[in-house]
PDB file of N, CA and C in Angstrom:
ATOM      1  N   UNK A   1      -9.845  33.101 -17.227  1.00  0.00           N
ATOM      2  CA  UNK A   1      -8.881  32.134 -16.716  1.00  0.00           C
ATOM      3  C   UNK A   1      -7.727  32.013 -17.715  1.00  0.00           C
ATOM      4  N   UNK A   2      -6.570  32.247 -17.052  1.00  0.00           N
ATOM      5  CA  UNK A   2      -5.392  31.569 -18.252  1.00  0.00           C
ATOM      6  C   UNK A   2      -5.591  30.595 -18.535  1.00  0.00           C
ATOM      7  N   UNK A   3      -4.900  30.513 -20.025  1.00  0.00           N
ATOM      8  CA  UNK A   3      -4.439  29.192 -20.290  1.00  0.00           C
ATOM      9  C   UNK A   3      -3.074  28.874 -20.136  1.00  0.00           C
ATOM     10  N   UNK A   4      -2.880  27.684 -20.683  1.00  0.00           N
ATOM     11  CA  UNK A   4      -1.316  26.572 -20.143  1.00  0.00           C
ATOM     12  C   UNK A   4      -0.764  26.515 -21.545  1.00  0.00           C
ATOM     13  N   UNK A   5       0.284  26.281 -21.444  1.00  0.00           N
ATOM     14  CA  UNK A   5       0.873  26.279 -22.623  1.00  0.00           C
ATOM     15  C   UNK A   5       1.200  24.500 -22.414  1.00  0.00           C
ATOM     16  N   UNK A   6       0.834  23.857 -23.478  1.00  0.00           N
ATOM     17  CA  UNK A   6       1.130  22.536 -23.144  1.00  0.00           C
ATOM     18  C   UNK A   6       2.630  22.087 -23.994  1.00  0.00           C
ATOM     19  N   UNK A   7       3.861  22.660 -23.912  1.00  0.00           N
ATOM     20  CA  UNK A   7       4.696  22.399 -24.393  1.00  0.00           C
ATOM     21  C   UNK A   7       5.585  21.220 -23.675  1.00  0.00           C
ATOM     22  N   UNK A   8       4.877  21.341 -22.784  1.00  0.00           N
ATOM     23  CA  UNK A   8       6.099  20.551 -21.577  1.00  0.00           C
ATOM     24  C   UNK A   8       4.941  19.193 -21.058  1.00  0.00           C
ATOM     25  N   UNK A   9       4.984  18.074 -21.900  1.00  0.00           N
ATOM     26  CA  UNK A   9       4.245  17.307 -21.604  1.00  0.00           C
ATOM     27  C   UNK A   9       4.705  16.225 -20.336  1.00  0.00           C
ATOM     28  N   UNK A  10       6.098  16.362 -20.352  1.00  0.00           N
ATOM     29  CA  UNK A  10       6.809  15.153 -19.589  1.00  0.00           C
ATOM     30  C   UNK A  10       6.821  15.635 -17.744  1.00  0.00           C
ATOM     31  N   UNK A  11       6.034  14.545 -16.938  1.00  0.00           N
ATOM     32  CA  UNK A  11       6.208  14.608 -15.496  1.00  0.00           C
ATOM     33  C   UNK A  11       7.463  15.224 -15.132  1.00  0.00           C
ATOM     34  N   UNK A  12       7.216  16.752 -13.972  1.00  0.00           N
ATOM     35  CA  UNK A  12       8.409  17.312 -13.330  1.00  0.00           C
ATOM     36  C   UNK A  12       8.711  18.853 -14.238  1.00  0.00           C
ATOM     37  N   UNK A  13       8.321  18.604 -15.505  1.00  0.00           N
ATOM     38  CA  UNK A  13       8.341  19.762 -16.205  1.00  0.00           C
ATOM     39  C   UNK A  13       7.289  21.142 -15.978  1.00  0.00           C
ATOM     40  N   UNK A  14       7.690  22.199 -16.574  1.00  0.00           N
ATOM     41  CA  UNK A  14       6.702  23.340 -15.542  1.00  0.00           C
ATOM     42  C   UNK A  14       5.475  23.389 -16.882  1.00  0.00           C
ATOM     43  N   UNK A  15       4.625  24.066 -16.647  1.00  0.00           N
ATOM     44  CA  UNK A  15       4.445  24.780 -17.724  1.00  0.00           C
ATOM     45  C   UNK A  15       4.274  26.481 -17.044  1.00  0.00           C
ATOM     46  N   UNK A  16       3.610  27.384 -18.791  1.00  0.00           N
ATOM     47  CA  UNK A  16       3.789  28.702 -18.614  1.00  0.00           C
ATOM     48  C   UNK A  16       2.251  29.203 -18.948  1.00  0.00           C
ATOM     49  N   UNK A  17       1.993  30.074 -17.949  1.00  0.00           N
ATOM     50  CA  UNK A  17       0.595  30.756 -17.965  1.00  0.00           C
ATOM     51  C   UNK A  17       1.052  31.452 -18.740  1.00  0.00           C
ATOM     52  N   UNK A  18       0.118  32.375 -20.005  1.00  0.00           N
ATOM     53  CA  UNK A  18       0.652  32.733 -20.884  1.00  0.00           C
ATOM     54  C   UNK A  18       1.007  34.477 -20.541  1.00  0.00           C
ATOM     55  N   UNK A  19       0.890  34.709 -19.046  1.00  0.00           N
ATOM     56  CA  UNK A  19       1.347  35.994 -18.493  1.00  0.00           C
ATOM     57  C   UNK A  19       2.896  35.374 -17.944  1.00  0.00           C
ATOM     58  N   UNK A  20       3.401  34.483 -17.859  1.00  0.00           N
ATOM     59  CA  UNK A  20       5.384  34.257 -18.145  1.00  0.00           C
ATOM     60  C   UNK A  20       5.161  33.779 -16.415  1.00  0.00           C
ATOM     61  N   UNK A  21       4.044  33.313 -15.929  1.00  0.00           N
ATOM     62  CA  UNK A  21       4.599  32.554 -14.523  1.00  0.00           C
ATOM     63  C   UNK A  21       4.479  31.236 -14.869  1.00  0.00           C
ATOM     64  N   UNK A  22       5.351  30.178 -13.835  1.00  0.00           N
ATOM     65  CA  UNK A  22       5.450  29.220 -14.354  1.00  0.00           C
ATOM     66  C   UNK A  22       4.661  28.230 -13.191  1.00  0.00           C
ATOM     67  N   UNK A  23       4.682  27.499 -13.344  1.00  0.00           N
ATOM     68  CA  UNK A  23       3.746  26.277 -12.445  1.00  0.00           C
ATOM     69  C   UNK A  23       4.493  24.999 -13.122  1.00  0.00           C
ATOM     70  N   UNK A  24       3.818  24.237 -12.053  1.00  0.00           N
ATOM     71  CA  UNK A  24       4.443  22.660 -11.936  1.00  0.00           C
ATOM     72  C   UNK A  24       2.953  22.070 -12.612  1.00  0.00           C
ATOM     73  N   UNK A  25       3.493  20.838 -13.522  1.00  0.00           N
ATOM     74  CA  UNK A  25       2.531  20.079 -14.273  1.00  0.00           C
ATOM     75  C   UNK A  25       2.018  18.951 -13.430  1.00  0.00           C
ATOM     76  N   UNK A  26       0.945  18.873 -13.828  1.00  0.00           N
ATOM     77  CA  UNK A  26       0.010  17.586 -13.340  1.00  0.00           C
ATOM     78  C   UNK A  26       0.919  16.428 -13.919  1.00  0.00           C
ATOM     79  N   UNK A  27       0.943  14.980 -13.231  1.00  0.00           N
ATOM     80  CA  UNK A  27       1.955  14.107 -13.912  1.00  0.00           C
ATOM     81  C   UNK A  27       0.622  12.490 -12.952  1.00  0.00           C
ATOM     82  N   UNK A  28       0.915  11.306 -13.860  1.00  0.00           N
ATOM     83  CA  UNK A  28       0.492  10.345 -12.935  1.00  0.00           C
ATOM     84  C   UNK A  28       1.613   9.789 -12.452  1.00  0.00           C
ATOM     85  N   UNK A  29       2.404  10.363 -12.612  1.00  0.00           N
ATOM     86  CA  UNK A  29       4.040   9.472 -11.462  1.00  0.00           C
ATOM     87  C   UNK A  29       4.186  10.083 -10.174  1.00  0.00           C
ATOM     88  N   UNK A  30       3.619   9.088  -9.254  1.00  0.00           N
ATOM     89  CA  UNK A  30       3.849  10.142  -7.810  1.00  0.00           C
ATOM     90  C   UNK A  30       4.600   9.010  -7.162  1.00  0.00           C
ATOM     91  N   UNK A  31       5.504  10.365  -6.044  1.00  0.00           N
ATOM     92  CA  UNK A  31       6.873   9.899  -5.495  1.00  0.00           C
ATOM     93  C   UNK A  31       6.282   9.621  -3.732  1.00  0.00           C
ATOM     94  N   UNK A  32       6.674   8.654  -3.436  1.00  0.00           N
ATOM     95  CA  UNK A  32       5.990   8.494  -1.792  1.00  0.00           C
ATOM     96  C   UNK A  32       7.384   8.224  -1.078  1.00  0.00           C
ATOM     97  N   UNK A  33       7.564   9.201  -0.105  1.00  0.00           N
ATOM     98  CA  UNK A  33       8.872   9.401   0.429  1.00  0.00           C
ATOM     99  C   UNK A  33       8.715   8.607   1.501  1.00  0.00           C
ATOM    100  N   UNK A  34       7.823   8.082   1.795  1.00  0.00           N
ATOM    101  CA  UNK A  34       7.684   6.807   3.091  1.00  0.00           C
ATOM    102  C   UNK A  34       7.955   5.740   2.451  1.00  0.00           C
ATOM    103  N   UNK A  35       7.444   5.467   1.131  1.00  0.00           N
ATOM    104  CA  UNK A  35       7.760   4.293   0.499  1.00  0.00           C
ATOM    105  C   UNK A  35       9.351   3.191   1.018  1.00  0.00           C
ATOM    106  N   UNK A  36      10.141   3.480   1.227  1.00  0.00           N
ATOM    107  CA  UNK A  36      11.594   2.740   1.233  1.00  0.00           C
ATOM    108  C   UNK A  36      11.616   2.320   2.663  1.00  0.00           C
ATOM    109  N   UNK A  37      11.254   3.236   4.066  1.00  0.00           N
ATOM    110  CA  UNK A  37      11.112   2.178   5.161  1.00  0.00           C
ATOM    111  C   UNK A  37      10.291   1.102   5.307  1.00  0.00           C
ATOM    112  N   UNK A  38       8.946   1.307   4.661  1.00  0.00           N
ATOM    113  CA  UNK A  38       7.497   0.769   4.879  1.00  0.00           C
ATOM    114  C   UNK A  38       8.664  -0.722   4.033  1.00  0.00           C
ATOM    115  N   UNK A  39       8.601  -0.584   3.501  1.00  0.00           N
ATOM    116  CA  UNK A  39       9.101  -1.492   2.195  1.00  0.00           C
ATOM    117  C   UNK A  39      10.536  -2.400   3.046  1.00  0.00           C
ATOM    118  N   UNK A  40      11.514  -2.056   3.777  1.00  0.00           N
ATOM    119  CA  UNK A  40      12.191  -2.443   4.395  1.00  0.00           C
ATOM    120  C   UNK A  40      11.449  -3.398   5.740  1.00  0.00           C
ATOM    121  N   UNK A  41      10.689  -2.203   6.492  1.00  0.00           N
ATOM    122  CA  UNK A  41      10.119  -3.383   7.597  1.00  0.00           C
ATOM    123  C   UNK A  41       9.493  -3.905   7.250  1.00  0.00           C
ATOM    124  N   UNK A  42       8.588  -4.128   5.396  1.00  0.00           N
ATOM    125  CA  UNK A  42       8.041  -5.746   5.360  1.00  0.00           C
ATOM    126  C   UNK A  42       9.050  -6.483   4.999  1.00  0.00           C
ATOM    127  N   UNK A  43       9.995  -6.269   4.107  1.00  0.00           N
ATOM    128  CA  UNK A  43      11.063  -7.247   4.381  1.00  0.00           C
ATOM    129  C   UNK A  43      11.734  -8.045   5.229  1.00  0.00           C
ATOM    130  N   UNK A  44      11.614  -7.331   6.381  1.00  0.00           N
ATOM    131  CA  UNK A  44      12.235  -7.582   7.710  1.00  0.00           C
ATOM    132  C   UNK A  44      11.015  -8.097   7.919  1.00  0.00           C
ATOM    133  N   UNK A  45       9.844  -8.306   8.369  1.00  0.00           N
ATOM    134  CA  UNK A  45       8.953  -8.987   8.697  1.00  0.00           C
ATOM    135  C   UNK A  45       8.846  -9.882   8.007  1.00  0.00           C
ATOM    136  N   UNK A  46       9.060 -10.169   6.343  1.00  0.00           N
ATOM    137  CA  UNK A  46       8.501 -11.247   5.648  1.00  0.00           C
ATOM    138  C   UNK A  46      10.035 -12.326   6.596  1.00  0.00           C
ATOM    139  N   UNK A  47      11.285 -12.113   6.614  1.00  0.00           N
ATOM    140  CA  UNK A  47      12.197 -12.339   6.566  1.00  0.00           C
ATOM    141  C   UNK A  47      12.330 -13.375   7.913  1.00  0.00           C
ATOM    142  N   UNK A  48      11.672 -12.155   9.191  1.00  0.00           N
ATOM    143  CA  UNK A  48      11.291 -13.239  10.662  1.00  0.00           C
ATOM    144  C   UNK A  48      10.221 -13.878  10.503  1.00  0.00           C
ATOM    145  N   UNK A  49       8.979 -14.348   9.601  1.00  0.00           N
ATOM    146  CA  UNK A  49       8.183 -15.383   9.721  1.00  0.00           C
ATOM    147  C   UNK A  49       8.966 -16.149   8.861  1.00  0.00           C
ATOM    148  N   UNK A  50       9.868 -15.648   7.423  1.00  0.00           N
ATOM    149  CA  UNK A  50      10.585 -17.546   7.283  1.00  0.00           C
ATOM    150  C   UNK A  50      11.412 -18.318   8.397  1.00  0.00           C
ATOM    151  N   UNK A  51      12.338 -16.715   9.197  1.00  0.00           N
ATOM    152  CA  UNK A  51      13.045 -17.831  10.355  1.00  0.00           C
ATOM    153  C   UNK A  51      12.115 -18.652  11.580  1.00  0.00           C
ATOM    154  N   UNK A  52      10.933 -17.766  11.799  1.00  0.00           N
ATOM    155  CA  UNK A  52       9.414 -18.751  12.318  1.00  0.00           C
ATOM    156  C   UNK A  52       9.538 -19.805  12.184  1.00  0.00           C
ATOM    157  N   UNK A  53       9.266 -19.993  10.702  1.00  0.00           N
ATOM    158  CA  UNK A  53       8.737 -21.615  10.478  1.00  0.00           C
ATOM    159  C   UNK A  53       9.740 -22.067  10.429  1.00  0.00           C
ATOM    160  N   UNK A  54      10.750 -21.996   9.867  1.00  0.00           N
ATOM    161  CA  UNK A  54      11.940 -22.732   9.710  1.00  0.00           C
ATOM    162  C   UNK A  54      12.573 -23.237  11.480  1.00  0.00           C
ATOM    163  N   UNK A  55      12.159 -22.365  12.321  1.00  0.00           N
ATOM    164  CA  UNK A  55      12.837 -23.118  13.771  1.00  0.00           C
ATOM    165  C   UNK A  55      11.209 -23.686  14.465  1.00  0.00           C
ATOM    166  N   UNK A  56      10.254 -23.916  13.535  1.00  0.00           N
ATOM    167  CA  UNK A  56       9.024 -24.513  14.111  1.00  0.00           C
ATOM    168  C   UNK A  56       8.616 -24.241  15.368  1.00  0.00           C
ATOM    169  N   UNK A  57       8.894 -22.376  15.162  1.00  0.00           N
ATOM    170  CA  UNK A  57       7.937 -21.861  16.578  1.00  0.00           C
ATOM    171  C   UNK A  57       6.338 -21.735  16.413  1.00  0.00           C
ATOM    172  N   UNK A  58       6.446 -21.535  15.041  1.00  0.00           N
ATOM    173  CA  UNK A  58       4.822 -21.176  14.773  1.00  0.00           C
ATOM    174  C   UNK A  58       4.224 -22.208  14.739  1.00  0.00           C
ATOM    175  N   UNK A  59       4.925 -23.718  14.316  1.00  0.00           N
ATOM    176  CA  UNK A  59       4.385 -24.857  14.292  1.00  0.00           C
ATOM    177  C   UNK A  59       3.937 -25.163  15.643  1.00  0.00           C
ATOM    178  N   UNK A  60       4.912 -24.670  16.469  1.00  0.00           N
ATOM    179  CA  UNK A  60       4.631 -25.298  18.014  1.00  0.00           C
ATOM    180  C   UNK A  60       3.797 -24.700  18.523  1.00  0.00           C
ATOM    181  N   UNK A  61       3.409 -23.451  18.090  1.00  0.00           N
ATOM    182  CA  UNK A  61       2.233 -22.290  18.357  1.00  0.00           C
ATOM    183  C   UNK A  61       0.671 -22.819  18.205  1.00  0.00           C
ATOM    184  N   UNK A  62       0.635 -23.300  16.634  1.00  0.00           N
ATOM    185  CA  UNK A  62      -0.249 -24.119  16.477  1.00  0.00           C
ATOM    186  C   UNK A  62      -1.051 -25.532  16.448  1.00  0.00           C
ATOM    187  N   UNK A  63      -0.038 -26.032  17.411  1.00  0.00           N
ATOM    188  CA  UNK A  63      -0.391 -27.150  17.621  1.00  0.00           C
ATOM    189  C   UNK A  63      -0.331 -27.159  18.649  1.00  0.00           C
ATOM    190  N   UNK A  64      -0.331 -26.282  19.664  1.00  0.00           N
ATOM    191  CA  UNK A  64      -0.805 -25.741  21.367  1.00  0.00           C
ATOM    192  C   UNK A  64      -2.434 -25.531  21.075  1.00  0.00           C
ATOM    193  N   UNK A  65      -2.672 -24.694  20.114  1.00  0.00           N
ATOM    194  CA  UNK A  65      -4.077 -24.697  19.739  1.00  0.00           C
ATOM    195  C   UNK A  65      -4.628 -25.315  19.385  1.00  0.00           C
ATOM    196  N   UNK A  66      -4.524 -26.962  19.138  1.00  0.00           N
ATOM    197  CA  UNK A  66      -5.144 -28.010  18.348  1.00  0.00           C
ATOM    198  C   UNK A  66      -5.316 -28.354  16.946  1.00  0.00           C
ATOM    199  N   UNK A  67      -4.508 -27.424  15.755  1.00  0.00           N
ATOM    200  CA  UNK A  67      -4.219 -27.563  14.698  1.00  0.00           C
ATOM    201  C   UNK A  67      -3.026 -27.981  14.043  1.00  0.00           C
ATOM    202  N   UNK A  68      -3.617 -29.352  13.608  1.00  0.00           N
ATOM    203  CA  UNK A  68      -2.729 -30.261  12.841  1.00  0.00           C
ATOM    204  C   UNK A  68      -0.910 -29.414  12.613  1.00  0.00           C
ATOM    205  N   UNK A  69       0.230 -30.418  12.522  1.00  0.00           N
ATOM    206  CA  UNK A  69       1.390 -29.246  12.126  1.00  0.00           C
ATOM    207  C   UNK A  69       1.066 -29.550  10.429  1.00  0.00           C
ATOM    208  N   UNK A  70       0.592 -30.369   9.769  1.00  0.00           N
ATOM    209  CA  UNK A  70       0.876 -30.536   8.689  1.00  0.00           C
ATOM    210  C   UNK A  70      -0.027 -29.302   8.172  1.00  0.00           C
ATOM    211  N   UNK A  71      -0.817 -28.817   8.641  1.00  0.00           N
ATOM    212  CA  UNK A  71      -1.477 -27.278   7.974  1.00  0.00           C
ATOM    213  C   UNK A  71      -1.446 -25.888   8.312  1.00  0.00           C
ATOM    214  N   UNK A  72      -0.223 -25.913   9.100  1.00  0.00           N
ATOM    215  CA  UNK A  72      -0.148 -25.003   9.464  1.00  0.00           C
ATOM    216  C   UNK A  72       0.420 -23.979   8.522  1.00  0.00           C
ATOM    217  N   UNK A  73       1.559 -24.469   7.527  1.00  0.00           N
ATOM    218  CA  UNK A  73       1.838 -23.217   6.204  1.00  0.00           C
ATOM    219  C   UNK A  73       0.774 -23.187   5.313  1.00  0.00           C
ATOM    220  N   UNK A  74      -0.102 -23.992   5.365  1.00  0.00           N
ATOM    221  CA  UNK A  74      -1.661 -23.597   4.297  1.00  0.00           C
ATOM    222  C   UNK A  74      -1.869 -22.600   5.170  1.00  0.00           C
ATOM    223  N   UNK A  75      -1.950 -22.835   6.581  1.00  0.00           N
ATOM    224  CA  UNK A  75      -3.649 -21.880   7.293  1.00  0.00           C
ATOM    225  C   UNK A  75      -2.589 -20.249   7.074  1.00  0.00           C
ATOM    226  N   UNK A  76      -1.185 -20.113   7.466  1.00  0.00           N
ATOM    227  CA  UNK A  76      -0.641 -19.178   6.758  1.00  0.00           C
ATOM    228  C   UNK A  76      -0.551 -18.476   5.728  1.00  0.00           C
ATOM    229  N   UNK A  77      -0.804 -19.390   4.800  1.00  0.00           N
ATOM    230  CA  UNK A  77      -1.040 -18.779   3.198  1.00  0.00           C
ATOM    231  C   UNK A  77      -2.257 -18.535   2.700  1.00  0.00           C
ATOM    232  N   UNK A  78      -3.254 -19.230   3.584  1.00  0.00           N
ATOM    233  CA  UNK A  78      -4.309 -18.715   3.160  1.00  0.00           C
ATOM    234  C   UNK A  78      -5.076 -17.385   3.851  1.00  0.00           C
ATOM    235  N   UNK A  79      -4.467 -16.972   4.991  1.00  0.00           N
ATOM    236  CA  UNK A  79      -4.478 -15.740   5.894  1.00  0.00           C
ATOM    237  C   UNK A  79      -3.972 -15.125   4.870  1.00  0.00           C
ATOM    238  N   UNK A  80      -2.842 -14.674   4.382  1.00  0.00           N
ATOM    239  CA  UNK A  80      -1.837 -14.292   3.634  1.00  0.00           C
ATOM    240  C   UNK A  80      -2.897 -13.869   2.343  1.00  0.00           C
ATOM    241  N   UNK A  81      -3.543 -14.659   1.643  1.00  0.00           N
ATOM    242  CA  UNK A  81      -4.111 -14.758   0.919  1.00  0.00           C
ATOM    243  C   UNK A  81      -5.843 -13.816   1.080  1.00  0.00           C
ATOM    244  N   UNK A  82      -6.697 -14.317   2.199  1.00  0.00           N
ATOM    245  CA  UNK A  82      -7.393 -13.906   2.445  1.00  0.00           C
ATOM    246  C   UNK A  82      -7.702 -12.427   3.129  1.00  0.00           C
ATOM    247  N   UNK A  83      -6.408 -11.567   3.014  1.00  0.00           N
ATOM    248  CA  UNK A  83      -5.926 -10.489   3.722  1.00  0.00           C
ATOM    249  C   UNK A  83      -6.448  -9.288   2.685  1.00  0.00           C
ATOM    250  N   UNK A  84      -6.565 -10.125   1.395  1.00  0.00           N
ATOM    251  CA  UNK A  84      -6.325  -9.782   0.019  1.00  0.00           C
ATOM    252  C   UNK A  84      -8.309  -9.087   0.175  1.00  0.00           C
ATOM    253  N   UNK A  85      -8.882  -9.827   0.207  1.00  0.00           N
ATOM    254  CA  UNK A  85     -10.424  -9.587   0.335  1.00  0.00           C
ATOM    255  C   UNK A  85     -11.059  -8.580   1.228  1.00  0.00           C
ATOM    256  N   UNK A  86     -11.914  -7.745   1.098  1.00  0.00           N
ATOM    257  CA  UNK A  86     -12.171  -6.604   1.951  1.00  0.00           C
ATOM    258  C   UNK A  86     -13.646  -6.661   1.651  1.00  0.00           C
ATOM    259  N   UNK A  87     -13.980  -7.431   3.174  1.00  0.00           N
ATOM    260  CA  UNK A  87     -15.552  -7.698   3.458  1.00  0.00           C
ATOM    261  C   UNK A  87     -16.109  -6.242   3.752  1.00  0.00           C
ATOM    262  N   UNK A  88     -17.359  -5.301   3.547  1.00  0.00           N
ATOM    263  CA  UNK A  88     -17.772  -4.084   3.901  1.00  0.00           C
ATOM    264  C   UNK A  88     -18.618  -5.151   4.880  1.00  0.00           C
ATOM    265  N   UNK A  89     -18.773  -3.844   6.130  1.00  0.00           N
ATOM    266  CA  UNK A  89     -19.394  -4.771   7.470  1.00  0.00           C
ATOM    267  C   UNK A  89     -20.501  -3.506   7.468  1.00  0.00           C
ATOM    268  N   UNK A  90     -20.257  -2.501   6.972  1.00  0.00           N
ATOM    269  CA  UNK A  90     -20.751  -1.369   7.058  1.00  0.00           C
ATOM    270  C   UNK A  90     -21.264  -0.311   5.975  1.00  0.00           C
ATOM    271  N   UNK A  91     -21.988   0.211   5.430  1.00  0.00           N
ATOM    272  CA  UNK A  91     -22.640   1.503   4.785  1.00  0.00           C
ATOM    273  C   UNK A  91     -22.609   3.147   5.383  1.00  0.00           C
ATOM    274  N   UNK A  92     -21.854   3.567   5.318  1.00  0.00           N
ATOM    275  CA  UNK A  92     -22.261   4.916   5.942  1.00  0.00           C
ATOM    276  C   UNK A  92     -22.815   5.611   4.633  1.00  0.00           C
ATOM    277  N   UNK A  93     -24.088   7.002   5.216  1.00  0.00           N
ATOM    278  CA  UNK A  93     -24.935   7.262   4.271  1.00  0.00           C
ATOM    279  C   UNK A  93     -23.751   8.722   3.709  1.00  0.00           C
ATOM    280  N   UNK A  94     -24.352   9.083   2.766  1.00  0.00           N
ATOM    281  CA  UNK A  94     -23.128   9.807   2.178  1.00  0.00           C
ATOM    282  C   UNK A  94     -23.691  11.162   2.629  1.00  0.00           C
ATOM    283  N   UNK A  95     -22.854  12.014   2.656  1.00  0.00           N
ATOM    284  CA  UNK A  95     -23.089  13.463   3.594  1.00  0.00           C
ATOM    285  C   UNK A  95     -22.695  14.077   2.776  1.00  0.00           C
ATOM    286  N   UNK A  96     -23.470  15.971   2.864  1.00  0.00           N
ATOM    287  CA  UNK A  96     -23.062  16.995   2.098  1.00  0.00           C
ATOM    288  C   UNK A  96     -21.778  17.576   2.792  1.00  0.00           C
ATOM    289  N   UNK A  97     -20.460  17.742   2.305  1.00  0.00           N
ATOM    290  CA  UNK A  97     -19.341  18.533   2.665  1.00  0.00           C
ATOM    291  C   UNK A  97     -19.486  19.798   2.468  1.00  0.00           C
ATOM    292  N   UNK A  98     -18.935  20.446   3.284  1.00  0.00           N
ATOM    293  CA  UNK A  98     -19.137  22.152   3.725  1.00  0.00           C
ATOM    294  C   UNK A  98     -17.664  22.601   3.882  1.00  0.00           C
ATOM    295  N   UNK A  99     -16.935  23.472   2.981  1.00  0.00           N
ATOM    296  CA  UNK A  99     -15.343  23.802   3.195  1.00  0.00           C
ATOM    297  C   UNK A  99     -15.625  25.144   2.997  1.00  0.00           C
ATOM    298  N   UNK A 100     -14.871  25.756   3.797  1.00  0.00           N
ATOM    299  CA  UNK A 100     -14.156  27.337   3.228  1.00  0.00           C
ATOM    300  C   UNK A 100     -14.811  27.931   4.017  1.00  0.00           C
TER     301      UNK A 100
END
């Protein structure tokens, strides 16, 4: 197996098999080219639940359902909050993989 020449430590830089081909380096900086819409429509989403509450549609939402208006930005924040937690409902048994 070749080796690498580790001259080129910095992400984006190549290195050189020591037969003169070059390759791209392992780096932990990775670029996610979806990143900037994903990131826009939560903005735009965080942006229409402040105009929500602020014209007290969601208030009026929840108090069609029988919950108080005075808790209704808790029961929000704590959704918000509890979104955060990831209950397993499930075990799957682990399987041998077969490639090539």
């Amino acid at each position: 197996m070749p080796q690498l020449d580790t001259a080129f430590p910095f992400p984006g830089d190549t290195n050189t098999i020591l037969g003169g081909e070059e390759t791209m380096s392992f780096s932990s900086f990775h670029y996610f080219p979806l990143a900037l819409p994903f990131l826009l429509a939560l903005l735009f989403l965080f942006g229409l639940l402040i105009i929500l509450i602020e014209i007290r549609i969601l208030e009026y939402a929840y108090v069609k359902m029988g919950i108080n208006h005075r808790y209704v930005f808790a029961l929000l924040l704590l959704s918000l909050l509890g979104s955060y937690v990831n209950i397993p409902v499930a075990e799957l048994p682990a399987e041998q993989v077969y490639s090539g």
